[in-house]
C-alpha atoms as a PDB file:
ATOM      1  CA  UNK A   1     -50.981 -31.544  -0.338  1.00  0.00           C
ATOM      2  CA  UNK A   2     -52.609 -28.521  -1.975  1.00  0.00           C
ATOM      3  CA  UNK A   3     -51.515 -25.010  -1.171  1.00  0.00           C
ATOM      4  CA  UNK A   4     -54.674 -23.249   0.265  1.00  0.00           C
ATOM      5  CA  UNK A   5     -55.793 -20.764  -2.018  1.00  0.00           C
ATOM      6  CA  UNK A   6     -55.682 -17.063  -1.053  1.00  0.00           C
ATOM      7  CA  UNK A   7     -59.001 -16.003  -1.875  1.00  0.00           C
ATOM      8  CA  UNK A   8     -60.014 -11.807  -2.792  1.00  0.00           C
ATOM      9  CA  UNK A   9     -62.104 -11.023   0.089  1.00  0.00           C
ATOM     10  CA  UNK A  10     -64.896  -9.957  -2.446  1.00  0.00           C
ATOM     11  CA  UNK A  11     -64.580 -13.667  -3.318  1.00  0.00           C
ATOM     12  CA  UNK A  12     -64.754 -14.663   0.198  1.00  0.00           C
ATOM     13  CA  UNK A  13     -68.942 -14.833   0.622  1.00  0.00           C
ATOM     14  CA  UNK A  14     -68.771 -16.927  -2.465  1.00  0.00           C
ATOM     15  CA  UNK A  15     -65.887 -19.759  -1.596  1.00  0.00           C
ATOM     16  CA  UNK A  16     -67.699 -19.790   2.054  1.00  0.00           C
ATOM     17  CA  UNK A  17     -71.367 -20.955   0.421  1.00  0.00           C
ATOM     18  CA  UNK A  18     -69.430 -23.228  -1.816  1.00  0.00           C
ATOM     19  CA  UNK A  19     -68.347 -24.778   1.386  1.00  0.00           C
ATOM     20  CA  UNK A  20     -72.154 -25.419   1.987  1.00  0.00           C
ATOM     21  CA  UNK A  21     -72.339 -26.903  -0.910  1.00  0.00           C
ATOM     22  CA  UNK A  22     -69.845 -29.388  -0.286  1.00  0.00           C
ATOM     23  CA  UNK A  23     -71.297 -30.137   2.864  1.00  0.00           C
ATOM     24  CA  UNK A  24     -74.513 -30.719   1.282  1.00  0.00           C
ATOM     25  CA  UNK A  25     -72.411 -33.326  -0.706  1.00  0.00           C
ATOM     26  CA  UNK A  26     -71.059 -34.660   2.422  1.00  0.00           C
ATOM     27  CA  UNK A  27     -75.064 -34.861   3.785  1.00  0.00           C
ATOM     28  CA  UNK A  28     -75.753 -36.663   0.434  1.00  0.00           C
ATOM     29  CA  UNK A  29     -73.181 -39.483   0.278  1.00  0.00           C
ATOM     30  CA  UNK A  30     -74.203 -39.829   4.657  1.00  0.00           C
ATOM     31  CA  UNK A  31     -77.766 -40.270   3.947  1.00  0.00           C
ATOM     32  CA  UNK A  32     -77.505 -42.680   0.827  1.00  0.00           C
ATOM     33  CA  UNK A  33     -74.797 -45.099   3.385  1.00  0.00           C
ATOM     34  CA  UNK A  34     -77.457 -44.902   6.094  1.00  0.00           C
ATOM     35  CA  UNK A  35     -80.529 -46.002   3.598  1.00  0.00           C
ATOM     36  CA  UNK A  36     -82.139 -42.606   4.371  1.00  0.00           C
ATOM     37  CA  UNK A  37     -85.497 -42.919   2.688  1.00  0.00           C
ATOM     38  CA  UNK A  38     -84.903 -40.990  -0.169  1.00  0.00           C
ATOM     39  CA  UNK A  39     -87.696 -38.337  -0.517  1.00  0.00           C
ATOM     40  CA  UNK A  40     -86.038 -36.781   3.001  1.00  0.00           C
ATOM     41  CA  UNK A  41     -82.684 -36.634   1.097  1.00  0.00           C
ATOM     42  CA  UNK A  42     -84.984 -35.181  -1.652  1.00  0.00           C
ATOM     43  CA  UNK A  43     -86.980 -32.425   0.867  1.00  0.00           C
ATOM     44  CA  UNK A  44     -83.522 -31.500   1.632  1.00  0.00           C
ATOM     45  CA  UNK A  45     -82.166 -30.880  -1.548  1.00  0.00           C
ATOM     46  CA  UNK A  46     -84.962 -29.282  -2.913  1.00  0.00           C
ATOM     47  CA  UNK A  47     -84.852 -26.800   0.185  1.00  0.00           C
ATOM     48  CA  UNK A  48     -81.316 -27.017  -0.146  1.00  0.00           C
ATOM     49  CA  UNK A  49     -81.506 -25.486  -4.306  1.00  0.00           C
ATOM     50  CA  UNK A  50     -83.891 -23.348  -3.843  1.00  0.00           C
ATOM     51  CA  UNK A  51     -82.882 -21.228  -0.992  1.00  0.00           C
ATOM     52  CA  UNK A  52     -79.045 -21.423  -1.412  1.00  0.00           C
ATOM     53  CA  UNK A  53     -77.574 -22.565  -4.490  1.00  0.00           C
ATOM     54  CA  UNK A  54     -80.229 -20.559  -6.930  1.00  0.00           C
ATOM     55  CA  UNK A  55     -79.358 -17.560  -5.346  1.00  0.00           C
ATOM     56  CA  UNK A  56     -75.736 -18.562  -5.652  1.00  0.00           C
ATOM     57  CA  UNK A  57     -75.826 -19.222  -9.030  1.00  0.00           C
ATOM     58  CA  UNK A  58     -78.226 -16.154  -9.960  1.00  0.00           C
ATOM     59  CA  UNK A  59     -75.443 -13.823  -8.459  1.00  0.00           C
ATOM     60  CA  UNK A  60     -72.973 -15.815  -9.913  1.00  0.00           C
ATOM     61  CA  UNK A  61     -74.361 -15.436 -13.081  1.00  0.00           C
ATOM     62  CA  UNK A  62     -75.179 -11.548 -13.041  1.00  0.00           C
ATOM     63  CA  UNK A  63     -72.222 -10.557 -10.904  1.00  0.00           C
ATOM     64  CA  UNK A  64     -69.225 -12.759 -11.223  1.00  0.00           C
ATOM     65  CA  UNK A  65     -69.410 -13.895 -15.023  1.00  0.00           C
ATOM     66  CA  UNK A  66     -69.574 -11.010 -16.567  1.00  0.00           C
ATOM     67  CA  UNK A  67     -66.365  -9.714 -15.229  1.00  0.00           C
ATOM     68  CA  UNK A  68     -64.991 -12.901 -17.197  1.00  0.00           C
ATOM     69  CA  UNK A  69     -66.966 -12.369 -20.301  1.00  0.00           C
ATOM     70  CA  UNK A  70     -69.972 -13.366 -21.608  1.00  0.00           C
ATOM     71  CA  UNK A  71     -68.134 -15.575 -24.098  1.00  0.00           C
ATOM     72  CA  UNK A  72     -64.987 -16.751 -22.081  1.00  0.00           C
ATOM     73  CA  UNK A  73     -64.058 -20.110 -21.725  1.00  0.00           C
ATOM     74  CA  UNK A  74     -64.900 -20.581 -18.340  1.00  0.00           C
ATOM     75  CA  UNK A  75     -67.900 -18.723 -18.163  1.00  0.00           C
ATOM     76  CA  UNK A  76     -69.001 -20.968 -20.830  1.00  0.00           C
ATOM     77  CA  UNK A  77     -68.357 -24.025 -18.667  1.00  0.00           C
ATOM     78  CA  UNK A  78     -69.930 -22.734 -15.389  1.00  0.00           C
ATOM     79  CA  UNK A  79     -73.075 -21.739 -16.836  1.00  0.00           C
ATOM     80  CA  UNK A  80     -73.101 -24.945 -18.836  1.00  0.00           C
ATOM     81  CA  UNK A  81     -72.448 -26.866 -15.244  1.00  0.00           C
ATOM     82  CA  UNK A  82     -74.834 -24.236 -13.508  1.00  0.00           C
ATOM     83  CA  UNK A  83     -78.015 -25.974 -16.162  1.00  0.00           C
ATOM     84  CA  UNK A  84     -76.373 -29.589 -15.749  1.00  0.00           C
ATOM     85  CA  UNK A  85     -77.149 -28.937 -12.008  1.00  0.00           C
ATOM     86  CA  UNK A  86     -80.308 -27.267 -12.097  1.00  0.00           C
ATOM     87  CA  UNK A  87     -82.158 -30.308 -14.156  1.00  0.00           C
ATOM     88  CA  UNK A  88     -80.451 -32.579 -11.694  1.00  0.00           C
ATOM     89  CA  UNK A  89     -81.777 -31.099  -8.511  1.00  0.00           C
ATOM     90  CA  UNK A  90     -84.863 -31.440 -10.930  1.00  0.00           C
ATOM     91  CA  UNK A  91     -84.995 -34.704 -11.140  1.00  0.00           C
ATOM     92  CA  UNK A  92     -86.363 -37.789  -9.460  1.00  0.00           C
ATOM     93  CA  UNK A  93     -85.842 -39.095  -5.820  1.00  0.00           C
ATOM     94  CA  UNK A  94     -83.109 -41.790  -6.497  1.00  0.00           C
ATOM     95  CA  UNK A  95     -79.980 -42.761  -5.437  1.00  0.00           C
ATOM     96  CA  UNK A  96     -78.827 -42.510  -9.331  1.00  0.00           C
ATOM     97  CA  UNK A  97     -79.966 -38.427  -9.369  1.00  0.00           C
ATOM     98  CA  UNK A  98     -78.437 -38.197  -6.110  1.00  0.00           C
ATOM     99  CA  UNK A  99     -74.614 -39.651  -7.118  1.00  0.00           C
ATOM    100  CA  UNK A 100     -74.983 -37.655 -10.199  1.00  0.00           C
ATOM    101  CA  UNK A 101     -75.913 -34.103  -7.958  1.00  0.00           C
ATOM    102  CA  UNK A 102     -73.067 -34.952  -5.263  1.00  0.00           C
ATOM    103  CA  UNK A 103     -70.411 -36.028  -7.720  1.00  0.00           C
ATOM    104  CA  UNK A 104     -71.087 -32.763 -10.172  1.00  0.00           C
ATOM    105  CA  UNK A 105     -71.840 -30.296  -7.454  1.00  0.00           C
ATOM    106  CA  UNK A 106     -68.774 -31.247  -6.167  1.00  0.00           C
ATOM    107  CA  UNK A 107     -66.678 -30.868  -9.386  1.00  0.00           C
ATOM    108  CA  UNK A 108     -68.219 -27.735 -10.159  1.00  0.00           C
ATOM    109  CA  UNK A 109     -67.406 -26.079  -6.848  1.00  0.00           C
ATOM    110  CA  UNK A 110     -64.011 -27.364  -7.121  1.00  0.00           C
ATOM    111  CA  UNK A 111     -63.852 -25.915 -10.604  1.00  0.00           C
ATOM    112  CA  UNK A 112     -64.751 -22.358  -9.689  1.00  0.00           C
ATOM    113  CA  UNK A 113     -62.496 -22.252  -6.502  1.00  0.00           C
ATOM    114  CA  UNK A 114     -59.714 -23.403  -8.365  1.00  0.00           C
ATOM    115  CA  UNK A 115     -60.256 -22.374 -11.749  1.00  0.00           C
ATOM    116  CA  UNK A 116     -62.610 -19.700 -12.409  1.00  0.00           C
ATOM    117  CA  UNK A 117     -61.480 -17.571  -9.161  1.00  0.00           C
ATOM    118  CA  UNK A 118     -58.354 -18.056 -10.001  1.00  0.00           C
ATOM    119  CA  UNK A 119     -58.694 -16.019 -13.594  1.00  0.00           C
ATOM    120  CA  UNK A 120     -60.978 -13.708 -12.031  1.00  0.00           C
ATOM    121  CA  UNK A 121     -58.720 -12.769  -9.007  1.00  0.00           C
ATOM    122  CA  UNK A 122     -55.735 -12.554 -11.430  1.00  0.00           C
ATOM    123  CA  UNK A 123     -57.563 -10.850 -14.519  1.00  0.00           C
ATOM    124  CA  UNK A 124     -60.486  -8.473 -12.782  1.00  0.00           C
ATOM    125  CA  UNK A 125     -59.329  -4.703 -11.086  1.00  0.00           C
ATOM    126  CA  UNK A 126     -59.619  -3.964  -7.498  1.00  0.00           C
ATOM    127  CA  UNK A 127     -61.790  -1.724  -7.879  1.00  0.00           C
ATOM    128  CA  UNK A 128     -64.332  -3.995  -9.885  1.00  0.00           C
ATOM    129  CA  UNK A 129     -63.918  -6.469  -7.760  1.00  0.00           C
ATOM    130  CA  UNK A 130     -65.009  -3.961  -4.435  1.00  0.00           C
ATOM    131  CA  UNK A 131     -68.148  -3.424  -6.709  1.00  0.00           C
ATOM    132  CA  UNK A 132     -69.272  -7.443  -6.171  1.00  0.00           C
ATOM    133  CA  UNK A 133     -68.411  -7.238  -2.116  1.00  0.00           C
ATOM    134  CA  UNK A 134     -70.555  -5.033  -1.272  1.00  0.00           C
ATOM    135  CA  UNK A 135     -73.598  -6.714  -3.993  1.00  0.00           C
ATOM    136  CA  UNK A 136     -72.958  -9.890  -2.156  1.00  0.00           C
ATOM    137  CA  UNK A 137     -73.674  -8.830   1.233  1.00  0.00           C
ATOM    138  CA  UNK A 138     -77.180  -8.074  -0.126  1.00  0.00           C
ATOM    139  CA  UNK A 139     -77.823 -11.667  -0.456  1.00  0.00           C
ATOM    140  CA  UNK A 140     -79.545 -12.965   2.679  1.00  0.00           C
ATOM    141  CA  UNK A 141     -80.249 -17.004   2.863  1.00  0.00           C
ATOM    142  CA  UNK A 142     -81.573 -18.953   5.201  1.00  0.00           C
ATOM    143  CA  UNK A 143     -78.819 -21.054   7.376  1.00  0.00           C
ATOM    144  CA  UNK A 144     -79.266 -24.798   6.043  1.00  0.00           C
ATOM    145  CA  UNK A 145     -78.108 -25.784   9.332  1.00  0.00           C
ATOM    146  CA  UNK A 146     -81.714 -24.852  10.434  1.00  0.00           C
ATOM    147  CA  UNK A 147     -83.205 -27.780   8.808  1.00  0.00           C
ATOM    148  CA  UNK A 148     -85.135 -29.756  11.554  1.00  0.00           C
ATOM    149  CA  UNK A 149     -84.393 -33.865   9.890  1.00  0.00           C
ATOM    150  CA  UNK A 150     -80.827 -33.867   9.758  1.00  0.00           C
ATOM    151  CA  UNK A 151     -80.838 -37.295   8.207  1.00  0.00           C
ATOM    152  CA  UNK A 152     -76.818 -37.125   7.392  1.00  0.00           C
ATOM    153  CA  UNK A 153     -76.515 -37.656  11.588  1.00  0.00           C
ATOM    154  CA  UNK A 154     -79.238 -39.989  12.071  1.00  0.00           C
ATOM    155  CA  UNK A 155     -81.067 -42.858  10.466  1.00  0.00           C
END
């Protein structure tokens, strides 16, 4: 079994909306086993990207990488897998589109817990890394547990 990871509590906002995400991954692979009609996986996702994980990955982007570097290696890859996701949530209603955003959301997430945070925690200063925990309380989303068809429960 894998040792939890100790997360920087200016880290901690983050790693707990990447646990939304992987529940929205979870609410994917329930509603494609159940034959939810796909455009209410679709509302849901589209909801789902737009009021969480583009806000996620617009702090991400202005906040987190660039205590990395522009040009590191793993900056590189999360903003590549940041794009990869954003034309997928893009995309059509289809059980294809959907494997493809719950299998890479998934990876990614995994990725930056276990990679990216990681290098950050180990390679960014205290005191830069006070700067992000009080930016990221700024963020306000709305719950995604207040979505009214929770299709992952129910057929």
């Amino acid at each position: 079994m894998t040792k939890p990871l100790k997360r920087h509590k200016a880290l901690q906002p983050l790693s707990r909306e990447h646990h939304q995400g992987l529940l929205l991954c979870w609410k994917i692979r329930e509603g494609l086993k159940k034959g939810v009609e796909h455009e209410r996986i679709k509302s849901y996702t589209d909801f789902f990207f737009s009021s969480q994980l583009r806000p996620h990955f617009n702090f991400e982007e202005k906040e987190i990488f660039p205590l990395l570097g522009n040009e590191h290696p793993l900056t590189l890859r999360a903003l590549k897998e940041h794009h990869r996701l954003e034309s997928l949530f893009q995309g059509e209603a289809s059980e294809e589109n959907f494997s493809s955003i719950e299998k890479e959301l998934n990876r990614h997430i995994r990725f930056e817990e276990r990679e990216l945070f990681s290098e950050l925690q180990e390679t960014t200063s205290e005191e830069k890394l006070q700067q992000i925990s009080h930016k990221e309380e700024e963020v306000i989303t709305p719950n995604p547990d207040d979505w009214d068809d929770k299709f992952w429960l129910r057929n």
